[in-house]
N, C-alpha and C. Protein backbone atom coordinates (compact mmCIF):
# COMPACT_ATOMS: atom_id res chain seq x y z
N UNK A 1 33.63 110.13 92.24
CA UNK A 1 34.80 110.97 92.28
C UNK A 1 35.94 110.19 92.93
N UNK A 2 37.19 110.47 92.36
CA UNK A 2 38.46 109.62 92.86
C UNK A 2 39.39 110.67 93.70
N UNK A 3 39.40 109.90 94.80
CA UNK A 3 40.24 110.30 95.63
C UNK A 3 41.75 110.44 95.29
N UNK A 4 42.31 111.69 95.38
CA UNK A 4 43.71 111.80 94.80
C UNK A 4 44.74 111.73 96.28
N UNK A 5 45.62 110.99 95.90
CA UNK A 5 46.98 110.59 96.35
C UNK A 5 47.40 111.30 96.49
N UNK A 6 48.71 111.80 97.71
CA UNK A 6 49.88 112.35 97.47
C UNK A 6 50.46 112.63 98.64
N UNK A 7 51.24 113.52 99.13
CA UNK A 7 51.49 113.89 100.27
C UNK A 7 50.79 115.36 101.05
N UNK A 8 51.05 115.52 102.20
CA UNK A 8 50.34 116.80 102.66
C UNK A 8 51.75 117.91 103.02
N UNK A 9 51.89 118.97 102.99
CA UNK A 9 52.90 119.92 103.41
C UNK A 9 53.29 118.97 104.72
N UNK A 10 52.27 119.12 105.18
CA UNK A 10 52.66 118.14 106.90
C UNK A 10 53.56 117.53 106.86
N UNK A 11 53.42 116.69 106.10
CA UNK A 11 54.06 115.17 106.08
C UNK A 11 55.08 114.86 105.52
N UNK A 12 55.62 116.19 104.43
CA UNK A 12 56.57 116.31 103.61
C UNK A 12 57.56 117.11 105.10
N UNK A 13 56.88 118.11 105.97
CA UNK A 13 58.01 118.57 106.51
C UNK A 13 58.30 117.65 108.09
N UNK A 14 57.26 116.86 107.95
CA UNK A 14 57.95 115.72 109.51
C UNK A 14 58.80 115.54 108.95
N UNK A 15 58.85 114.13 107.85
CA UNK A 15 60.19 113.77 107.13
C UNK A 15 61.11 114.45 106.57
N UNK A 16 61.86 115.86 106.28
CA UNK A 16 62.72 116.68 106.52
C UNK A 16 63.55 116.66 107.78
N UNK A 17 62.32 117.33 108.85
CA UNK A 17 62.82 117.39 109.85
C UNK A 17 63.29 115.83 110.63
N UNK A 18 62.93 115.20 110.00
CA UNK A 18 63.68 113.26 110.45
C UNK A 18 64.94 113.25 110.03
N UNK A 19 65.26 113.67 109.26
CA UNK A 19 66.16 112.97 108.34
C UNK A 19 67.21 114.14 108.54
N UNK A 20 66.56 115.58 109.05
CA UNK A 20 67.78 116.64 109.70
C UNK A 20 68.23 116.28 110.88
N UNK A 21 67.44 115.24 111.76
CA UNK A 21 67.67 114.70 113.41
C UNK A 21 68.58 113.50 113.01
N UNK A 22 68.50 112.93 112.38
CA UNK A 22 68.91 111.78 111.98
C UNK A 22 70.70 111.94 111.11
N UNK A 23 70.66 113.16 110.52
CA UNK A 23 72.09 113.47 109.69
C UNK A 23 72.43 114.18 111.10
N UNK A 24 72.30 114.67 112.03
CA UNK A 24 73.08 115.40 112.59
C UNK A 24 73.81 114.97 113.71
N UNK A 25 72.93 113.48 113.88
CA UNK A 25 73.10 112.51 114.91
C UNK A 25 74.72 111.97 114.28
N UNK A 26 74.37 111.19 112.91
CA UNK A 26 74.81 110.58 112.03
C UNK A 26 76.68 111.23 111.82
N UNK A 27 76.47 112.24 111.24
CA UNK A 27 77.63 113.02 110.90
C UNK A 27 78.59 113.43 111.41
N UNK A 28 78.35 113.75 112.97
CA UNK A 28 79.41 113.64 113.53
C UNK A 28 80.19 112.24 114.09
N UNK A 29 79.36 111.27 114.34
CA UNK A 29 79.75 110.24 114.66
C UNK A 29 80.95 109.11 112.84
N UNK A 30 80.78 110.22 111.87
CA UNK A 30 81.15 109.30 111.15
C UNK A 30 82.26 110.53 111.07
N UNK A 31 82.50 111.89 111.24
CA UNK A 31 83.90 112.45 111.34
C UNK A 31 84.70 112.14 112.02
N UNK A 32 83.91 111.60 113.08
CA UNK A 32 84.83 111.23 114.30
C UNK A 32 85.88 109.77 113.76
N UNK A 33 84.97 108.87 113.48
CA UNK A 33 85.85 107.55 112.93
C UNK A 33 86.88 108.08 111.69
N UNK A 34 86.22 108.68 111.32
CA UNK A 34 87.69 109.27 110.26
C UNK A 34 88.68 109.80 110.60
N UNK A 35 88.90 110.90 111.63
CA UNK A 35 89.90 111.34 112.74
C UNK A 35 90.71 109.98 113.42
N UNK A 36 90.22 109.04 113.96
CA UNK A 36 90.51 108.00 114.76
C UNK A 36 91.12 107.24 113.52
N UNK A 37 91.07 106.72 112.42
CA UNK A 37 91.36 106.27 111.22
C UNK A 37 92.39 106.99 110.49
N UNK A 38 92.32 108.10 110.86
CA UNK A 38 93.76 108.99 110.09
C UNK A 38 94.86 108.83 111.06
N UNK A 39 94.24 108.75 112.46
CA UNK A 39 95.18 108.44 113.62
C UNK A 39 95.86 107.43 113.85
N UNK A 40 95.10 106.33 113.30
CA UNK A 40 95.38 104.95 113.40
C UNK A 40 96.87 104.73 112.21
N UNK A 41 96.44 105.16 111.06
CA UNK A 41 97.09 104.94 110.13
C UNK A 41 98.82 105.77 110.46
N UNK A 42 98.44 107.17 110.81
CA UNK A 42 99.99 107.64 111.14
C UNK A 42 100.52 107.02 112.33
N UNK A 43 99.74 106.31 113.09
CA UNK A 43 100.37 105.32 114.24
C UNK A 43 101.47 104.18 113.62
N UNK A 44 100.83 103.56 112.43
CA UNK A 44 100.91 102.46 111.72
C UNK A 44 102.48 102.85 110.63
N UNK A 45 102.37 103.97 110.49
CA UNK A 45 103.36 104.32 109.49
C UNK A 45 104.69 104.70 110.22
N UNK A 46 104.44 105.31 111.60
CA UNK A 46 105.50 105.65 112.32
C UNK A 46 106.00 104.33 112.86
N UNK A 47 105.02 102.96 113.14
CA UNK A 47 106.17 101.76 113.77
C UNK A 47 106.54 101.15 112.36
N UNK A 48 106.65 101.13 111.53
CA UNK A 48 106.77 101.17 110.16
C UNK A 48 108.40 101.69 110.31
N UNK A 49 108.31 102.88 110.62
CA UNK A 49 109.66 103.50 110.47
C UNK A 49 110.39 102.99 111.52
N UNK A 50 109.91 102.60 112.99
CA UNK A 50 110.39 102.16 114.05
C UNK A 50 111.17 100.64 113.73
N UNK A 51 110.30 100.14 113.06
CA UNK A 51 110.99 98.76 112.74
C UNK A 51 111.96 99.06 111.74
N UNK A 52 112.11 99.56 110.63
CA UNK A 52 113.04 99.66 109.78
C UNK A 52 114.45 100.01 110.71
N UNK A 53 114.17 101.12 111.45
CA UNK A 53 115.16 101.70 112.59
C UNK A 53 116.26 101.22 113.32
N UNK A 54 114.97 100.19 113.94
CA UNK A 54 114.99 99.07 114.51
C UNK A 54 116.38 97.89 113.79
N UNK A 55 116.09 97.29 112.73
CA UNK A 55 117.02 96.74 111.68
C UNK A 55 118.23 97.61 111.28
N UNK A 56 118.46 98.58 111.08
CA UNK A 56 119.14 99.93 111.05
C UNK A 56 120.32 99.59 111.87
N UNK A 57 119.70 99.73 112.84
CA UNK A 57 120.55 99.85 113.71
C UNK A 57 121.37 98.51 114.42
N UNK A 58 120.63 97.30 113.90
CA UNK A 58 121.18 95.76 114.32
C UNK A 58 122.71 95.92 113.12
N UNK A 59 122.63 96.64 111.78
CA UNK A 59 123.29 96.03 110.78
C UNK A 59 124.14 97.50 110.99
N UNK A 60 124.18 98.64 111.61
CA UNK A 60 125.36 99.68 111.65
C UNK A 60 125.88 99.89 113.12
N UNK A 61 124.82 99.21 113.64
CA UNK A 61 125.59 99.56 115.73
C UNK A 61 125.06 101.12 115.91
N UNK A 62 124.39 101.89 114.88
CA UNK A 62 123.77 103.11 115.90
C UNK A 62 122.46 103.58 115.09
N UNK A 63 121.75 104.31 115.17
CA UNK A 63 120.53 104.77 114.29
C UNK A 63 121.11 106.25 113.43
N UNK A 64 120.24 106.67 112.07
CA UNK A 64 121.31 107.69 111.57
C UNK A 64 121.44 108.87 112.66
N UNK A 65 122.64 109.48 111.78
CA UNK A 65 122.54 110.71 113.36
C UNK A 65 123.03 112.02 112.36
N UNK A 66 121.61 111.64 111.50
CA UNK A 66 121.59 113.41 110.73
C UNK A 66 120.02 113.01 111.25
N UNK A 67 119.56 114.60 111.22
CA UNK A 67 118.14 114.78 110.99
C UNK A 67 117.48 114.59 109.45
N UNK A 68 116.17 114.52 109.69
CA UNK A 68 115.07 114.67 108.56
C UNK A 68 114.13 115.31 108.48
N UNK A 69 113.63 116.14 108.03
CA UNK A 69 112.25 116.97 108.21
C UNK A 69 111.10 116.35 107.19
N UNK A 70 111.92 115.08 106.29
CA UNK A 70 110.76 114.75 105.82
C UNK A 70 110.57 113.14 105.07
N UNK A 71 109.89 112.74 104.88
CA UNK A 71 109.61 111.05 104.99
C UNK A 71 110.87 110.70 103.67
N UNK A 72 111.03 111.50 103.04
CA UNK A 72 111.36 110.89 101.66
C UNK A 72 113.33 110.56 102.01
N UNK A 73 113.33 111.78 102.82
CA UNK A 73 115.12 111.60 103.05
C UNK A 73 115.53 110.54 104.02
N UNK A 74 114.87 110.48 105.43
CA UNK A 74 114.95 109.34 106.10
C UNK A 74 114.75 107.76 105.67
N UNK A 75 113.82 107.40 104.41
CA UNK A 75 113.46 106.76 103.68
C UNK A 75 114.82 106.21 102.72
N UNK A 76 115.19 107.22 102.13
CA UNK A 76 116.62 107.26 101.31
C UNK A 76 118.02 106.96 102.08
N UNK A 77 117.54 107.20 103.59
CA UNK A 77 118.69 106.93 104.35
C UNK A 77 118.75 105.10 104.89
N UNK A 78 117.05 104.70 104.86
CA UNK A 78 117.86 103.76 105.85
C UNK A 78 118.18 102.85 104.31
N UNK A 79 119.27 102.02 104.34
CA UNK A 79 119.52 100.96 103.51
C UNK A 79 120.17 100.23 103.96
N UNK A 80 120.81 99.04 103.52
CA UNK A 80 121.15 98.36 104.29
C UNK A 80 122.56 98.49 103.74
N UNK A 81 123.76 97.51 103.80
CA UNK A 81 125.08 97.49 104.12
C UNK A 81 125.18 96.86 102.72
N UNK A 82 123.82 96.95 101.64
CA UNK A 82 124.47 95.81 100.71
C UNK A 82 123.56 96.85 99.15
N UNK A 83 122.88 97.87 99.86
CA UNK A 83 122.23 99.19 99.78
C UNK A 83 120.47 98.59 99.07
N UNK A 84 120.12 97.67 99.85
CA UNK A 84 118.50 97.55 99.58
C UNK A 84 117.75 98.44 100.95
N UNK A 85 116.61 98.67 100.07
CA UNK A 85 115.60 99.63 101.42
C UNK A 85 115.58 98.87 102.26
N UNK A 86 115.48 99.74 103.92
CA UNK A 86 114.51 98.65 104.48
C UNK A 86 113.47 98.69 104.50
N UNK A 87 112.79 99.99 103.97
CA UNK A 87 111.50 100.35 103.90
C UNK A 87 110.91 100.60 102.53
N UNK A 88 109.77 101.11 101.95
CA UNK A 88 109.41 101.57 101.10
C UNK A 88 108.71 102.71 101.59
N UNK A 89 108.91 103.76 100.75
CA UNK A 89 108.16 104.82 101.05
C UNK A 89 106.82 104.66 101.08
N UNK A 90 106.14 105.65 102.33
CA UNK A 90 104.58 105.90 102.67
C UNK A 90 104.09 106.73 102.04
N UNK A 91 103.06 106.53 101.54
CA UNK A 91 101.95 107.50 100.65
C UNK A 91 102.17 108.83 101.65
N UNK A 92 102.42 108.87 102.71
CA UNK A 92 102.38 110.17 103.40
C UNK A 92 100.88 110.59 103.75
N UNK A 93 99.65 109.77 103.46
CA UNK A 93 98.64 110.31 103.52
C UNK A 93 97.47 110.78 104.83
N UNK A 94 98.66 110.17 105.68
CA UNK A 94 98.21 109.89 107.34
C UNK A 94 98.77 111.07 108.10
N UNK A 95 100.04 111.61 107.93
CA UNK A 95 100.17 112.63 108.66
C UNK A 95 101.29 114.13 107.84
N UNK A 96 100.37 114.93 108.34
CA UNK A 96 101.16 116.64 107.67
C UNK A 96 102.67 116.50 108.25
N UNK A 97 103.05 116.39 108.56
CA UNK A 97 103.92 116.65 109.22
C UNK A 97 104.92 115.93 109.90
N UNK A 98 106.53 115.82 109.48
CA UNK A 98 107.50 114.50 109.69
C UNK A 98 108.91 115.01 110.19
N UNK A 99 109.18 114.77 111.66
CA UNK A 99 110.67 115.30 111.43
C UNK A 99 111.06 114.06 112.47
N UNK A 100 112.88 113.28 111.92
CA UNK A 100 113.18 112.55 112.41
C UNK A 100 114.65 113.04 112.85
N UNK A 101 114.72 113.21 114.59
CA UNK A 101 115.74 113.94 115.34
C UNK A 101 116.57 112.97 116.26
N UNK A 102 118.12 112.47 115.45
CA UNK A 102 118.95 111.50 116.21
C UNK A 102 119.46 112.48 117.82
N UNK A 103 119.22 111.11 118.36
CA UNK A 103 119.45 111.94 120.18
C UNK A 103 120.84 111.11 120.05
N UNK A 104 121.81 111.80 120.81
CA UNK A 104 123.47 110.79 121.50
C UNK A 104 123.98 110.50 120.30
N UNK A 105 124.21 111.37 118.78
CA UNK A 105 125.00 110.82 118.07
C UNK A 105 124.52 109.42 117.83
N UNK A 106 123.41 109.41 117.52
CA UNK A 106 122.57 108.14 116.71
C UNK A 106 122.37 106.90 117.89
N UNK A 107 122.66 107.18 119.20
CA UNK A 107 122.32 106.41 120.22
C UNK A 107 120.88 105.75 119.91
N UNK A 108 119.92 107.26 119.84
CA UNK A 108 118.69 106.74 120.14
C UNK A 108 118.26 108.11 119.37
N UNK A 109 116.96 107.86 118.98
CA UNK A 109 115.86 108.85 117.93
C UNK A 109 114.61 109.46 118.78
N UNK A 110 114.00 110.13 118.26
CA UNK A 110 113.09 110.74 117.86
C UNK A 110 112.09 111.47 116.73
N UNK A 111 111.07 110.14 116.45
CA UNK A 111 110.46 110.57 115.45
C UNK A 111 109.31 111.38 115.95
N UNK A 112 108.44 112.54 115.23
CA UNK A 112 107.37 113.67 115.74
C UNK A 112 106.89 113.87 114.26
N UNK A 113 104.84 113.11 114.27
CA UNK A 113 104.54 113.46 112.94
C UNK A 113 103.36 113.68 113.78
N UNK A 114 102.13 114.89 112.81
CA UNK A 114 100.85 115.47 112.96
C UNK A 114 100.14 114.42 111.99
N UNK A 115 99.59 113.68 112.77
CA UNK A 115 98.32 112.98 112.09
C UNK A 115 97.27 114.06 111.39
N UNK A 116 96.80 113.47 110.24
CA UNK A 116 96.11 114.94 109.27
C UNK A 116 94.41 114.70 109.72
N UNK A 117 94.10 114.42 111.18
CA UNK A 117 92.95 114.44 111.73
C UNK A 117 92.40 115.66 112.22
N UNK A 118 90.89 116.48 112.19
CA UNK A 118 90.63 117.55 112.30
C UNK A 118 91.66 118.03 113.76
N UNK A 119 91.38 117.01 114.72
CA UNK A 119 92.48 118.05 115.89
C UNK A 119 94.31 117.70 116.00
N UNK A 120 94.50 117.91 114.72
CA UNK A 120 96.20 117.61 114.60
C UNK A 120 97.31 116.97 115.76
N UNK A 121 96.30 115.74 115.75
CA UNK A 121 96.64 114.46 116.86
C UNK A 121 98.16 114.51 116.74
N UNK A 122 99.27 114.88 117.63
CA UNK A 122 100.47 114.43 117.57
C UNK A 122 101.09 112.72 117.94
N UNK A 123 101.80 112.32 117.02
CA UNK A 123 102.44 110.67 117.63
C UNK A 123 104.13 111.37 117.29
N UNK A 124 104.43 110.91 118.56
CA UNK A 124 105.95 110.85 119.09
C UNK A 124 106.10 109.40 118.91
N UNK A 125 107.43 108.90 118.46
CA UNK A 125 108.41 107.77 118.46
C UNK A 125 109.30 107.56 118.98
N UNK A 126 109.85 106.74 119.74
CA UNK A 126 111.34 106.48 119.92
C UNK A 126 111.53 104.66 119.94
N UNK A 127 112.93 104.49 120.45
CA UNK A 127 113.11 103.65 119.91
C UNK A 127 111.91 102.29 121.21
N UNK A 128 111.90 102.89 122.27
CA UNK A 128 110.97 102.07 123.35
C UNK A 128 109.47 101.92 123.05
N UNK A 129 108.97 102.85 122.28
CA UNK A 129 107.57 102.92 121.43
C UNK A 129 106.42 104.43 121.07
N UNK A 130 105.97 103.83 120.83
CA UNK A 130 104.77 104.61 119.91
C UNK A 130 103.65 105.50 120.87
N UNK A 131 103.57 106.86 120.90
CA UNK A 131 102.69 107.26 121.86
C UNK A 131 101.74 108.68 121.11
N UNK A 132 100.53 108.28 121.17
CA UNK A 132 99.30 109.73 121.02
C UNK A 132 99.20 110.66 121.84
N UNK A 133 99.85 112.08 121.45
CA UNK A 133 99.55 113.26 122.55
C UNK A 133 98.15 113.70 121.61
């Protein structure tokens, strides 16, 4: 008589329960890098705008001094004196949320965007630098 192969209920539900210890370990540690990665990126896009700003303001003597509530108009604004971008527009895919607020009649700015990470990481801009509330 031949001995038949296979698995036992047992053994089918250790390995379930492995692989439920193991995803639960797993899963949050890989939402988390995605949060930190969405964060990273609206960090990246706001000195992006800082530098363009930055140039902006070497070639007019002030930064603009209308507001923006959204990437595409500030984008359209900066150009230069000879009317090339200084920027190219951002996929936008890093943060919900964009408003760019001239302080002193274009002295000095304030940019405020929501990184699109589960806890709606705020990054503030100005013209001294880049900061994560």
């Amino acid at each position: 008589m031949q001995k038949q192969r296979g698995f036992t209920l047992v053994e089918l539900l250790v390995v379930i329960v492995v692989i439920g210890i193991l995803a639960t370990i797993a899963v949050p540690r890989f939402l988390a890098s995605q949060d930190r990665a969405h964060v990273t990126a609206a960090v990246a896009d706001v000195d992006h705008f800082r530098k363009a700003l930055a140039v902006y303001e070497i070639d007019y003597g002030a930064y603009p001094d209308q507001g923006f509530g959204n990437v595409g108009g500030i984008v359209a604004a900066l150009v230069d004196p000879s009317g090339n971008d200084y920027m190219i527009l951002p996929d936008g895919q890093s943060f919900n949320s964009f408003s760019y607020t001239p302080i002193n009649n274009g002295q000095s700015y304030e940019i405020q965007v929501v990184a699109t990470d589960h806890s709606n990481t705020g990054v503030v801009a100005d013209p001294t630098g880049t900061t994560v509330q």
